[in-house]
C-alpha atoms as a PDB file:
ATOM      1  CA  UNK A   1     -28.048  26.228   1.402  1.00  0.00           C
ATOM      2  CA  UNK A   2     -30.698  24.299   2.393  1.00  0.00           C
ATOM      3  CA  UNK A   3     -33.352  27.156   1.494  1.00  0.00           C
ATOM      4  CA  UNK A   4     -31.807  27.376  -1.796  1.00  0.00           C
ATOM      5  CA  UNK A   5     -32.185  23.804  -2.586  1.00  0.00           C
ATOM      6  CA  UNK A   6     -35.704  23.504  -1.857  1.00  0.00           C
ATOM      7  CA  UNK A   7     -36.610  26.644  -3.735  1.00  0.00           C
ATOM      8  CA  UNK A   8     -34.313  25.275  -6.939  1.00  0.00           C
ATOM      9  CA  UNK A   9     -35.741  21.650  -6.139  1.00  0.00           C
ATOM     10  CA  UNK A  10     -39.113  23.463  -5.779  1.00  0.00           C
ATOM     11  CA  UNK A  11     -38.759  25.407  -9.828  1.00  0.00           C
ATOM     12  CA  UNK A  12     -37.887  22.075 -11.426  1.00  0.00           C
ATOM     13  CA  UNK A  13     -40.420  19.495 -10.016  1.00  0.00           C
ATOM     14  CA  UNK A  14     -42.606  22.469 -10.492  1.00  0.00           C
ATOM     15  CA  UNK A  15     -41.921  22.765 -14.300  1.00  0.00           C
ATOM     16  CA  UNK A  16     -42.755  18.963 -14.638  1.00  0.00           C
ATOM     17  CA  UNK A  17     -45.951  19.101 -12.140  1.00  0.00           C
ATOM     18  CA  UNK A  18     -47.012  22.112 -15.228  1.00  0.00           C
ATOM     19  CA  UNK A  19     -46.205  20.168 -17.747  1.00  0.00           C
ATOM     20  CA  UNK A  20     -47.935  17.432 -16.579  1.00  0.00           C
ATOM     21  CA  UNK A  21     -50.749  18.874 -16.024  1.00  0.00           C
ATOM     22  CA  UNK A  22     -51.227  21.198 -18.766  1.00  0.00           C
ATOM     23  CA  UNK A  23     -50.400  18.324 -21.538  1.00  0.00           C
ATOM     24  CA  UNK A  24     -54.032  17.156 -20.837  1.00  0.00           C
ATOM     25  CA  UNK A  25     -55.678  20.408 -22.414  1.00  0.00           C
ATOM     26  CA  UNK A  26     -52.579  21.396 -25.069  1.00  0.00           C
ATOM     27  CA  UNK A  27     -54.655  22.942 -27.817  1.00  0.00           C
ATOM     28  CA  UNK A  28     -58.228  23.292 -26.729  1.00  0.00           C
ATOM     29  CA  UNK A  29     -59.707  26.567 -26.540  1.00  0.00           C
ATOM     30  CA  UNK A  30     -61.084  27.507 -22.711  1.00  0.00           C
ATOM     31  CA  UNK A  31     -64.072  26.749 -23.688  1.00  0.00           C
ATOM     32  CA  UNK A  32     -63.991  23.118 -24.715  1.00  0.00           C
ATOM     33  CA  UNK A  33     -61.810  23.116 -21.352  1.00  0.00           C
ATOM     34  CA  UNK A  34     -65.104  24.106 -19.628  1.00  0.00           C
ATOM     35  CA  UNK A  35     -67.529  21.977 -21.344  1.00  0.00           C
ATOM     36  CA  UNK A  36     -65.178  18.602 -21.211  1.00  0.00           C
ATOM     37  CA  UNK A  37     -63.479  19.506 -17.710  1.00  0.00           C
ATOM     38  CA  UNK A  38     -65.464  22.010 -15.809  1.00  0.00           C
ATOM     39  CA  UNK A  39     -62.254  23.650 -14.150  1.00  0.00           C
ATOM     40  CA  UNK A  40     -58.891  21.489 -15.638  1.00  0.00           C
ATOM     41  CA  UNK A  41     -57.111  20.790 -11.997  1.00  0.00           C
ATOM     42  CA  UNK A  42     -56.148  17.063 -11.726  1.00  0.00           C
ATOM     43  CA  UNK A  43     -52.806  15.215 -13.735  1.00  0.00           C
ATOM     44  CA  UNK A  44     -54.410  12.881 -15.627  1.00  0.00           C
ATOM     45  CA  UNK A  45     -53.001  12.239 -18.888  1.00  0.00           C
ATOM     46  CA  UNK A  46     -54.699  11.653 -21.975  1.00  0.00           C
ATOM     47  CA  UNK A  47     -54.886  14.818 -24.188  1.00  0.00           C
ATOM     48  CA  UNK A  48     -53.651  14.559 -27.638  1.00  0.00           C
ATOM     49  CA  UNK A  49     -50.527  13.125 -27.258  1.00  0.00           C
ATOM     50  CA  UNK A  50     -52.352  10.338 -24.948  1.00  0.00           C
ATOM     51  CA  UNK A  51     -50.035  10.376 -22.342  1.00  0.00           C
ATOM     52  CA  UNK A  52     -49.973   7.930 -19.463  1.00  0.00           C
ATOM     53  CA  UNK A  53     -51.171   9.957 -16.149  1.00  0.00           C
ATOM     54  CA  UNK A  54     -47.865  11.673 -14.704  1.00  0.00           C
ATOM     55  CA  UNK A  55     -46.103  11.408 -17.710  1.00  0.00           C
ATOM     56  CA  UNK A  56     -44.104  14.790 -18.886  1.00  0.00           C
ATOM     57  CA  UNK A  57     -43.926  15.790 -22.415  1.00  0.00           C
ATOM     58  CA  UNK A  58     -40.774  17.789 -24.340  1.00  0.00           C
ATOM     59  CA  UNK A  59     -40.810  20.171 -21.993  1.00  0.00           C
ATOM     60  CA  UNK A  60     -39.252  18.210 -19.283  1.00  0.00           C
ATOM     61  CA  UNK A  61     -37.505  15.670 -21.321  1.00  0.00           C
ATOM     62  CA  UNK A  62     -35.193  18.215 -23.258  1.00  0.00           C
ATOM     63  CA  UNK A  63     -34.506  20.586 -19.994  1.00  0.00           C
ATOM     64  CA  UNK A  64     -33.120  17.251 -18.944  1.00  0.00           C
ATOM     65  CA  UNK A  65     -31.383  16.262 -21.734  1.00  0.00           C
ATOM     66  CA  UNK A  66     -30.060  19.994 -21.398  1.00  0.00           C
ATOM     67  CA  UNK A  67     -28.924  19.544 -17.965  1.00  0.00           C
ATOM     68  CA  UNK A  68     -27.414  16.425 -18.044  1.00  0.00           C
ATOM     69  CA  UNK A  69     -25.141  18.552 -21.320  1.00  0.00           C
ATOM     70  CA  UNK A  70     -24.544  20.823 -18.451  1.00  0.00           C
ATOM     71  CA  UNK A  71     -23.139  18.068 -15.928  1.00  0.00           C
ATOM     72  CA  UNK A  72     -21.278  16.462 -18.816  1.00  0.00           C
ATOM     73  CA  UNK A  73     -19.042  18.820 -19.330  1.00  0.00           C
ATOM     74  CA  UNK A  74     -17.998  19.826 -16.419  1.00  0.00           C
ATOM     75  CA  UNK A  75     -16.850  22.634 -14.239  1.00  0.00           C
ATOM     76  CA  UNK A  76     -14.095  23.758 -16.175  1.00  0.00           C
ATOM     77  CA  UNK A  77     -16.485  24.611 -19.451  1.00  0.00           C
ATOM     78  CA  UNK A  78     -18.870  26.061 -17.694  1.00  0.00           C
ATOM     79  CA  UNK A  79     -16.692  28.823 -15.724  1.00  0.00           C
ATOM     80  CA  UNK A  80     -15.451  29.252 -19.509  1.00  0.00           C
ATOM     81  CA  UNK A  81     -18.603  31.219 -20.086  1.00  0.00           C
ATOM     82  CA  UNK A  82     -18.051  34.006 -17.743  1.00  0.00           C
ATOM     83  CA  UNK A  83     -15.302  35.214 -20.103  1.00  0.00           C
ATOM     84  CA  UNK A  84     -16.036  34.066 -23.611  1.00  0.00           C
ATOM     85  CA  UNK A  85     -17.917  31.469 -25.449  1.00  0.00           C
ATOM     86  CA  UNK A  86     -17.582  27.984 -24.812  1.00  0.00           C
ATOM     87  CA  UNK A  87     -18.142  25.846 -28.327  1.00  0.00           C
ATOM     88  CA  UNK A  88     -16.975  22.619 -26.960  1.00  0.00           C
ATOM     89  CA  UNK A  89     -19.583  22.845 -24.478  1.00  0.00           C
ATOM     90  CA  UNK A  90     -22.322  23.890 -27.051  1.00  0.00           C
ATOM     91  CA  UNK A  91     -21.388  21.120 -29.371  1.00  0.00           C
ATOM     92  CA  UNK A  92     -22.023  18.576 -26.035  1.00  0.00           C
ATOM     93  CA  UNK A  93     -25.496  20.788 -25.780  1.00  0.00           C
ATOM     94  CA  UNK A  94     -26.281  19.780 -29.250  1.00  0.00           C
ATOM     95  CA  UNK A  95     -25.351  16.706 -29.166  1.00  0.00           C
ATOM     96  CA  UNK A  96     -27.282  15.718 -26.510  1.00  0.00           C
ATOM     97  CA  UNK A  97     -30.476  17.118 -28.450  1.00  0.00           C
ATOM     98  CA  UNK A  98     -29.832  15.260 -31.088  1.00  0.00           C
ATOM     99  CA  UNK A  99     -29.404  12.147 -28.655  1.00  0.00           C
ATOM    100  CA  UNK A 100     -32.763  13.263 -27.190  1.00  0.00           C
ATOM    101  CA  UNK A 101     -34.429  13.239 -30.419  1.00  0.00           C
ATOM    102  CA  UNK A 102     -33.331  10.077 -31.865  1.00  0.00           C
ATOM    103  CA  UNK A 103     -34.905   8.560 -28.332  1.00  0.00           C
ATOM    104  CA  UNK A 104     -38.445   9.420 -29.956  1.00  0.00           C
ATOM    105  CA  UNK A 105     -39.876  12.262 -27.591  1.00  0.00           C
ATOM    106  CA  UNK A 106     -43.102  12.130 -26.966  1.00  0.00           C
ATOM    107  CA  UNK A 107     -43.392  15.315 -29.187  1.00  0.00           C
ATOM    108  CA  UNK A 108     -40.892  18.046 -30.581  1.00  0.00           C
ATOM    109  CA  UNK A 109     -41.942  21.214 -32.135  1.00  0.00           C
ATOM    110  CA  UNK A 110     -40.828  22.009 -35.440  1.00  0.00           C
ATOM    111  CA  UNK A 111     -38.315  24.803 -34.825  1.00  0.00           C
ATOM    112  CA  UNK A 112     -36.806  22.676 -32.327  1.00  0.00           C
ATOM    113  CA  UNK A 113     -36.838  19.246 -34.592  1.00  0.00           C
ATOM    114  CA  UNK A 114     -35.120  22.087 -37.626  1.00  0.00           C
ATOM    115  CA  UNK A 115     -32.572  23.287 -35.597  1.00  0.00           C
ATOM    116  CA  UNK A 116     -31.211  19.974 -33.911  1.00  0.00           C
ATOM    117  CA  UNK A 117     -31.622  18.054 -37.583  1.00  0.00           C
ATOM    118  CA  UNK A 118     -29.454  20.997 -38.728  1.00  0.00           C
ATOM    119  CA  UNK A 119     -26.879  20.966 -35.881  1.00  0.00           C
ATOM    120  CA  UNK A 120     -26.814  16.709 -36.909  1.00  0.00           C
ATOM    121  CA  UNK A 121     -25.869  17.459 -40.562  1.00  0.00           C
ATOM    122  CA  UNK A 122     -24.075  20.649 -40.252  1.00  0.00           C
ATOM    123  CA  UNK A 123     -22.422  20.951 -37.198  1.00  0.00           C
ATOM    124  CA  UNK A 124     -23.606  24.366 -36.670  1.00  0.00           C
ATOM    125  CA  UNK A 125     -24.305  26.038 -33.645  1.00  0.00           C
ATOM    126  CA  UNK A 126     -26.901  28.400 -34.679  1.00  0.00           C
ATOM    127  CA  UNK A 127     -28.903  28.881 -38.014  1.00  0.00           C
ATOM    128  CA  UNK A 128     -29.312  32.468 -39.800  1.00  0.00           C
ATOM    129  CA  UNK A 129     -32.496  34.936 -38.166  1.00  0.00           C
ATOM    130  CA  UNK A 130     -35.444  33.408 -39.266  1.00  0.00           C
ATOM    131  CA  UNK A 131     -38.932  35.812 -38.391  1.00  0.00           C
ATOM    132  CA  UNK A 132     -40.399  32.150 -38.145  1.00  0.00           C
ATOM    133  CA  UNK A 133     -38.014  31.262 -35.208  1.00  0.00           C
ATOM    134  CA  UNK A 134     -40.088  33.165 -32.325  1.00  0.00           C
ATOM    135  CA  UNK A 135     -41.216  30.376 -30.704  1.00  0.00           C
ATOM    136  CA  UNK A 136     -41.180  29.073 -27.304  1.00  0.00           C
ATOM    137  CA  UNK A 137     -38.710  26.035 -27.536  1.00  0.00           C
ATOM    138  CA  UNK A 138     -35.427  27.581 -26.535  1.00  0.00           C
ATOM    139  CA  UNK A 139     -37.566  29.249 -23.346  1.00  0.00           C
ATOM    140  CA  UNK A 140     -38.880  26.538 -22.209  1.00  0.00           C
ATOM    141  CA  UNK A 141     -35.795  24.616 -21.687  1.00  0.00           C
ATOM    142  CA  UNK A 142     -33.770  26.802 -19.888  1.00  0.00           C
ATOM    143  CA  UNK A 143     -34.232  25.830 -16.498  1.00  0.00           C
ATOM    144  CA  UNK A 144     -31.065  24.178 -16.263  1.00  0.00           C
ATOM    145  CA  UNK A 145     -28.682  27.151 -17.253  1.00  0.00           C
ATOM    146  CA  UNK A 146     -30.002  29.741 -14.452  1.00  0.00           C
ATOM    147  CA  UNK A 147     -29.516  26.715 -12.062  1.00  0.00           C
ATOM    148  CA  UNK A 148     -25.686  25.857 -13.638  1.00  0.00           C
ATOM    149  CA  UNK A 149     -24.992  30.248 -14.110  1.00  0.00           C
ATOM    150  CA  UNK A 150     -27.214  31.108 -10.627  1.00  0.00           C
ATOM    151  CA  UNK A 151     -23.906  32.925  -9.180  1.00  0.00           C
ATOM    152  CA  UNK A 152     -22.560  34.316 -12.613  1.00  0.00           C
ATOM    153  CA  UNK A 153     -24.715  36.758 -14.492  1.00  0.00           C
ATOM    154  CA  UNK A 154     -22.248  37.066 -17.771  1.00  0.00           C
ATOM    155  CA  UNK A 155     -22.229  32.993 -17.848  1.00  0.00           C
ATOM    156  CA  UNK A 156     -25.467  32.714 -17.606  1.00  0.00           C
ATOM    157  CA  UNK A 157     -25.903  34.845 -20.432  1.00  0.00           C
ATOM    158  CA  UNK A 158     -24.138  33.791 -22.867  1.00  0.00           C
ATOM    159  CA  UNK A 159     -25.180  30.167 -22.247  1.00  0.00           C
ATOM    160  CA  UNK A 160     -28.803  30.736 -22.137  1.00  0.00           C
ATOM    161  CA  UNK A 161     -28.404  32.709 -25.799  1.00  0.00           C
ATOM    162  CA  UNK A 162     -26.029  29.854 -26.877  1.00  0.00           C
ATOM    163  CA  UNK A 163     -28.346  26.906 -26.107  1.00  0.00           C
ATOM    164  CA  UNK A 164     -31.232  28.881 -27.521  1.00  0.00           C
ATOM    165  CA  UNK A 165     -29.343  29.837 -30.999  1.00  0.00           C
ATOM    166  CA  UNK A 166     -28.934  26.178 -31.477  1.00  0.00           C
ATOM    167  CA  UNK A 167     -32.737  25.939 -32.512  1.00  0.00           C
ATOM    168  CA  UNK A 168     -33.733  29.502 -32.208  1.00  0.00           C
ATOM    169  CA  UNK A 169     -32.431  32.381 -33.464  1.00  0.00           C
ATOM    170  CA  UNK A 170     -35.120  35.476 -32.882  1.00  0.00           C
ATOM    171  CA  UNK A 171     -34.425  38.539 -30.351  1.00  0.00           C
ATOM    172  CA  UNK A 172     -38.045  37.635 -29.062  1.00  0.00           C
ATOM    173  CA  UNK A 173     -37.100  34.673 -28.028  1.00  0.00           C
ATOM    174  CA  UNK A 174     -33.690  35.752 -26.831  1.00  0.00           C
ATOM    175  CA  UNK A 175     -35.441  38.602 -25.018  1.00  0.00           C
ATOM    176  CA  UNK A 176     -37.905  36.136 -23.755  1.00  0.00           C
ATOM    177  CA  UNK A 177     -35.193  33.112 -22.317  1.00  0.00           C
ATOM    178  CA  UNK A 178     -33.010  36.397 -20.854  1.00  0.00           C
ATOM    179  CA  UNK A 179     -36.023  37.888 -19.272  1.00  0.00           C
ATOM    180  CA  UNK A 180     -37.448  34.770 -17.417  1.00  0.00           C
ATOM    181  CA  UNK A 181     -34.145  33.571 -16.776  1.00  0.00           C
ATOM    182  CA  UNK A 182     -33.487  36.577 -15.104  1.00  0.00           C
ATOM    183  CA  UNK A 183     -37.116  36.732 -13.203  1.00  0.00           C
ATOM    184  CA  UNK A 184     -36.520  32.765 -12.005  1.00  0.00           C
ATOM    185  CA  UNK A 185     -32.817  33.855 -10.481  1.00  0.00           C
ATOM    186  CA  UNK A 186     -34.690  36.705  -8.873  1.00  0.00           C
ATOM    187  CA  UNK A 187     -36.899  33.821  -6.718  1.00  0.00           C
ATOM    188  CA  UNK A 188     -34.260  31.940  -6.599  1.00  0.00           C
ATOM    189  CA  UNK A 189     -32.059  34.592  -3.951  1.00  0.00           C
ATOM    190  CA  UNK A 190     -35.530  34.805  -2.057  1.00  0.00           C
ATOM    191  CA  UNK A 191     -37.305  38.055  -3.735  1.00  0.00           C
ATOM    192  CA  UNK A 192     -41.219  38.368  -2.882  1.00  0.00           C
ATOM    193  CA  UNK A 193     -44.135  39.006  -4.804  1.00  0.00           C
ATOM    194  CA  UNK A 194     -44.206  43.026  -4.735  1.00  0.00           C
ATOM    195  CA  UNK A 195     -40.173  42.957  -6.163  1.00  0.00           C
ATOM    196  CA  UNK A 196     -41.397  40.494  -9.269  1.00  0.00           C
ATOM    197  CA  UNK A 197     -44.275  42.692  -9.829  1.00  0.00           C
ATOM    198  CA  UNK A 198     -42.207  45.411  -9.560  1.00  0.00           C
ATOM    199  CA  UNK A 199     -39.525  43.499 -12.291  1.00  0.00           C
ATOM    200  CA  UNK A 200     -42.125  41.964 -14.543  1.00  0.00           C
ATOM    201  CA  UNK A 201     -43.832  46.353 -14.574  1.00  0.00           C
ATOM    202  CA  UNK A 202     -40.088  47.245 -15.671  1.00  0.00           C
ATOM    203  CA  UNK A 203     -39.053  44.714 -17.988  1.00  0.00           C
ATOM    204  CA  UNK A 204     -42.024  44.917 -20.013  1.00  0.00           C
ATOM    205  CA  UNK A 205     -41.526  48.837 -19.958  1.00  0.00           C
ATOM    206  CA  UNK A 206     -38.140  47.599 -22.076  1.00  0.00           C
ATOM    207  CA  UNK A 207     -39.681  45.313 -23.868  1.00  0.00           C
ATOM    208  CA  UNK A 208     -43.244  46.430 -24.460  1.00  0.00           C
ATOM    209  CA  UNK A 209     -44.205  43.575 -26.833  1.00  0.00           C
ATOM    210  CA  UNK A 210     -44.769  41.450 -23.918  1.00  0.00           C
ATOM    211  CA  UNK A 211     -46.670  43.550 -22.247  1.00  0.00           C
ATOM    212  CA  UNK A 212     -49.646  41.593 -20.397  1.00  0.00           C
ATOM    213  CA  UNK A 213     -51.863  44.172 -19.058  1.00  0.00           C
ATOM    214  CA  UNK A 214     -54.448  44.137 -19.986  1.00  0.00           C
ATOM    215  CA  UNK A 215     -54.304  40.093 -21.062  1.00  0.00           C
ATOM    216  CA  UNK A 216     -54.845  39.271 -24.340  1.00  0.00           C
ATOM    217  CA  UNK A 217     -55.989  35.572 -23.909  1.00  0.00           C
ATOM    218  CA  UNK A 218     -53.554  34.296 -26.026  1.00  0.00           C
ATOM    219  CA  UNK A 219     -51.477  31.189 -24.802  1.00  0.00           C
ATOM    220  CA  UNK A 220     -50.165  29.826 -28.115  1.00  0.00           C
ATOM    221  CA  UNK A 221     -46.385  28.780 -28.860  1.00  0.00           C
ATOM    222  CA  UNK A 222     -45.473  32.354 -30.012  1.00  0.00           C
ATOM    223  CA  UNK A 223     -43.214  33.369 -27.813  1.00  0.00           C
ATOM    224  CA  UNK A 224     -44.767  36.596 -26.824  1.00  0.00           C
ATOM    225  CA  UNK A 225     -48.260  34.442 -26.143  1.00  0.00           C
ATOM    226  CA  UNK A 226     -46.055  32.431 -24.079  1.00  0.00           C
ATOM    227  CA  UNK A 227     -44.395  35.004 -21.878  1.00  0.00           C
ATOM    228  CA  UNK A 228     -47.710  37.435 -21.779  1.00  0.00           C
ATOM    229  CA  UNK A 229     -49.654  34.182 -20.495  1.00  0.00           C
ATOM    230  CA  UNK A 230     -47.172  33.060 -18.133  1.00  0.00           C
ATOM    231  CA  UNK A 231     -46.502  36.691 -16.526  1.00  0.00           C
ATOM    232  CA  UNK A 232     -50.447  37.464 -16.308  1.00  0.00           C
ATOM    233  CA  UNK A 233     -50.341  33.933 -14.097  1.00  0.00           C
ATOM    234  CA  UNK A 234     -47.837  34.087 -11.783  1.00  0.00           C
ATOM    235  CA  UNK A 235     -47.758  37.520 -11.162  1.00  0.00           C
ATOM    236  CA  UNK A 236     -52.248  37.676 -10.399  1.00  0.00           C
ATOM    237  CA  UNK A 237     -52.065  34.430  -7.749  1.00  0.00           C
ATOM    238  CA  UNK A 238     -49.472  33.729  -5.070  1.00  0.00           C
ATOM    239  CA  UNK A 239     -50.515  30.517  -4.590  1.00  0.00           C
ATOM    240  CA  UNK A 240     -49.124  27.586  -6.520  1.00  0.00           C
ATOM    241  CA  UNK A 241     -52.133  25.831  -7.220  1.00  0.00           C
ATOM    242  CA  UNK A 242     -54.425  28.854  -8.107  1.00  0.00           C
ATOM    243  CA  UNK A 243     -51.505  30.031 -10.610  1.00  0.00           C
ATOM    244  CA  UNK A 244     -51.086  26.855 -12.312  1.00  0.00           C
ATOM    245  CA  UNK A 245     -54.812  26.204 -12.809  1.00  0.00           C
ATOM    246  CA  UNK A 246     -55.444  29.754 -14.277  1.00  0.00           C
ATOM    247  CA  UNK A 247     -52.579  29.085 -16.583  1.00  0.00           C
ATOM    248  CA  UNK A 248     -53.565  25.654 -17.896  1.00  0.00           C
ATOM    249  CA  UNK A 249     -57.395  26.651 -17.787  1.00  0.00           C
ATOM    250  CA  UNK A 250     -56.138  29.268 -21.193  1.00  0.00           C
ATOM    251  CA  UNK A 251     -55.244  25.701 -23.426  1.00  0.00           C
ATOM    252  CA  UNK A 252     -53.430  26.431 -26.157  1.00  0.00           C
ATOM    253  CA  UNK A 253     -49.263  25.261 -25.895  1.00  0.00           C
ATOM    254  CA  UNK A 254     -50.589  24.730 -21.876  1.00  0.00           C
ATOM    255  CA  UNK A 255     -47.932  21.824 -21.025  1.00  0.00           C
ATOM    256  CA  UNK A 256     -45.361  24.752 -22.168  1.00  0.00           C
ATOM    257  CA  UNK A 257     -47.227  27.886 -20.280  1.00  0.00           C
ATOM    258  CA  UNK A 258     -47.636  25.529 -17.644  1.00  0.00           C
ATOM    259  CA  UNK A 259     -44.155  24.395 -17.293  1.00  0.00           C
ATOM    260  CA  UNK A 260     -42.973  27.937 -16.753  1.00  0.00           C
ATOM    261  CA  UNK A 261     -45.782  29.083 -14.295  1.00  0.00           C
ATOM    262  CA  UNK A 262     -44.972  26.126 -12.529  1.00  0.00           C
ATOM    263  CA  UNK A 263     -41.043  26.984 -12.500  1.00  0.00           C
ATOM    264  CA  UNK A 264     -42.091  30.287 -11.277  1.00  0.00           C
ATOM    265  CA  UNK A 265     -44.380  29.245  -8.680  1.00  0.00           C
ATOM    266  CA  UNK A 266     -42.632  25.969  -7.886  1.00  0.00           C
ATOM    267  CA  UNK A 267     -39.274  28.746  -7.072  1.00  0.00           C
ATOM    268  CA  UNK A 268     -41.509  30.959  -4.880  1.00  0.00           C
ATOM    269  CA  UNK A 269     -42.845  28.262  -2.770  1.00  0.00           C
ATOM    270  CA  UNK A 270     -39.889  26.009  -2.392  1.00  0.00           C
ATOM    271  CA  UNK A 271     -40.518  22.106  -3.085  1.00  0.00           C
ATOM    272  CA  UNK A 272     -41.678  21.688   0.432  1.00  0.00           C
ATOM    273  CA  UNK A 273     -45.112  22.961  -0.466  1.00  0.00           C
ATOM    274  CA  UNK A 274     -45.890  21.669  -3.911  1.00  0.00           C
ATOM    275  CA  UNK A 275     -49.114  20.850  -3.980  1.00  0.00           C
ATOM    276  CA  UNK A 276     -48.460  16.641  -2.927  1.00  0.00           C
ATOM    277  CA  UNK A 277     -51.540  15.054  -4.623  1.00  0.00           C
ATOM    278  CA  UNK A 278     -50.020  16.598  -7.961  1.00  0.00           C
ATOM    279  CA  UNK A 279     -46.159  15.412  -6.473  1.00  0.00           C
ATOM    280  CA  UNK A 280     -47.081  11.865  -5.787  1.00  0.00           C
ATOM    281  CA  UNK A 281     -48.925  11.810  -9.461  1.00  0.00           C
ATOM    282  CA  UNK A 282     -46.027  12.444 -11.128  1.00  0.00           C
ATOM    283  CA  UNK A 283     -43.379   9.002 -12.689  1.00  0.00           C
ATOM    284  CA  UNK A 284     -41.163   8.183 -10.063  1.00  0.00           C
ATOM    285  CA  UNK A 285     -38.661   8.292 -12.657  1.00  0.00           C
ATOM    286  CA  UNK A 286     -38.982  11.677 -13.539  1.00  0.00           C
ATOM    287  CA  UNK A 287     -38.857  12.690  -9.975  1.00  0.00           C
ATOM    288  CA  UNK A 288     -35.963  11.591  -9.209  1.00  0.00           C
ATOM    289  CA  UNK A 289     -33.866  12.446 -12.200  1.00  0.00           C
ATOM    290  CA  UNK A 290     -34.748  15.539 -11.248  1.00  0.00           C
ATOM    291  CA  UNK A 291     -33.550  15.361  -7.745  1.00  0.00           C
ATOM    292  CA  UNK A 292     -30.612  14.053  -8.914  1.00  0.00           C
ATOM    293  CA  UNK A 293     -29.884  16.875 -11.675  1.00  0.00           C
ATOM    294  CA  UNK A 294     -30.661  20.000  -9.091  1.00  0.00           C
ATOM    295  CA  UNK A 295     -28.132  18.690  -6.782  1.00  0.00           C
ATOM    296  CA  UNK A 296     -25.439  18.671  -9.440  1.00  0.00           C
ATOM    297  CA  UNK A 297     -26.706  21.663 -11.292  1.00  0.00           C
ATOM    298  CA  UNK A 298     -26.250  23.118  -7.978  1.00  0.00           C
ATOM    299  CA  UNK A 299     -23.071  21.701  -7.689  1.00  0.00           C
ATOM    300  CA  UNK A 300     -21.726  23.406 -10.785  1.00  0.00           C
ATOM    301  CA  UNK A 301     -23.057  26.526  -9.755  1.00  0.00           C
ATOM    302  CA  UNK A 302     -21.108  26.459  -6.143  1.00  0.00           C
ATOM    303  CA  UNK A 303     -17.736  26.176  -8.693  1.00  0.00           C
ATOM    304  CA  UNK A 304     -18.570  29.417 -10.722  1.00  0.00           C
ATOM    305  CA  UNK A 305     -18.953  30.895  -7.327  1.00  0.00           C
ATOM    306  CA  UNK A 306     -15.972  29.828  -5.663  1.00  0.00           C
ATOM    307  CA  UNK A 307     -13.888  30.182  -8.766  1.00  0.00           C
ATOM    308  CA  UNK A 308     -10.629  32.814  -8.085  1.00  0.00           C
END
């Protein structure tokens, strides 16, 4: 248990250590990386949204806002999702979006921002497919569910597509929450580099559009960017440093492919041997609302697994 902890600890302080640091260079081209930074490797704020050094953007802040959805309701909705579809539970999701966005994120994309205004005045829990809907958002913030679903692969499926529908309704980014989801859970049990390689080889065969080799050098908000970025990253450098760099070094939506290389990464290497200059950079406030949130996320999970 305590393995699992650190590796689960070790995805979601990763995810905020990416977003961190990526938010610095979000949209700049690798070149005006190079001639402003060199090589982009230290959390220091600024960037466009001029944060304060350590400080997380919507990437973080919703996962959380997510989460805390998750430990809201409870035990008894979640192990609803191994067997049907929950909506009480999806209404408490989307609620606590719109909660989140009345607090004034730092930033919210615009599918995102659509979908929760939507869920305010409507009360519905997805939107009609929408080509222009095959962004990253729904990805990004799905940390939470594998951690909630970790022992229950038909709950965590129908919750990850659930929370995603709410602002999101695409099959590339429902292919794209499922097949990271699924990658992360994969680290999660203990798998090694040659079995994702050997995962990331097959599920692109399925899904060729995210196909990475060779790398396209695109790292924008489009999902399949997102996902061809993130896979050419974590699955070229073991190390959690040298992945994360590479990753943020493309710009672009880098707080988001940054996140998610750092969830990877941060799952492989267990929180025990994050990087600590990039740790201790971080809010304390953050940090420990994450702490906090793995151990009940964890928690929940333990109930789906225990259930009769």
């Amino acid at each position: 248990m305590r393995e699992l902890f650190d590796k689960v600890l070790g995805a979601y302080l990763g995810l905020a250590i990416g977003d961190a640091l990526g938010a610095t260079v979000e949209f700049m081209r690798p070149r005006e990386i190079e001639a402003r930074y060199g090589v982009h490797r230290e959390i220091v704020g600024g960037g466009w949204l001029k944060l304060a050094r350590g400080q997380v953007t919507d990437d973080t802040t919703i996962s959380l806002a997510l989460g805390s959805a998750l430990l809201q309701g409870g035990a008894t909705a979640l192990q609803g999702f191994a067997t049907q579809l929950d909506t009480t539970l999806v209404h408490g999701i989307g609620q606590a979006f719109v909660q989140w966005l009345q607090a004034r994120p730092v930033d919210c994309g615009n599918t995102c921002r659509r979908g929760i205004q939507r869920f305010l005045l409507e009360g519905t829990l997805a939107g009609p497919y929408n080509p222009g809907d095959a962004g990253n958002g729904a990805l990004m913030r799905n940390l939470p569910v594998v951690l909630a679903t970790l022992h229950d692969e038909a709950a965590f499926e129908r919750l990850s597509l659930a929370q995603a529908h709410l602002t999101h309704h695409h099959p590339l980014s429902d292919a794209a929450t499922l097949g990271l989801g699924r990658l992360l859970r994969l680290l999660l049990r203990g798998a090694g580099q040659a079995e994702c390689q050997r995962w990331a080889e097959a599920w692109t065969t399925q899904h060729p559009a995210f196909g990475f080799t060779p790398y396209r050098g695109r790292a924008t908000a489009y999902v399949v960017d997102t996902v061809q970025t993130v896979l050419h990253g974590f699955t070229r450098h073991e190390d959690f440093e040298a992945a994360l760099v590479a990753t943020v070094n493309q710009g672009d939506d880098a707080d988001t492919t940054g996140a998610l290389v750092g969830m990877l990464a941060g799952a492989r290497c267990g929180a025990g041997r994050l990087p600590q200059r990039w740790l201790h950079r971080l809010q304390p406030a953050t940090v420990q609302a994450i702490t906090d949130q793995t151990s009940g996320l964890l928690a929940l999970a333990s109930c789906l697994e225990d259930r009769p």
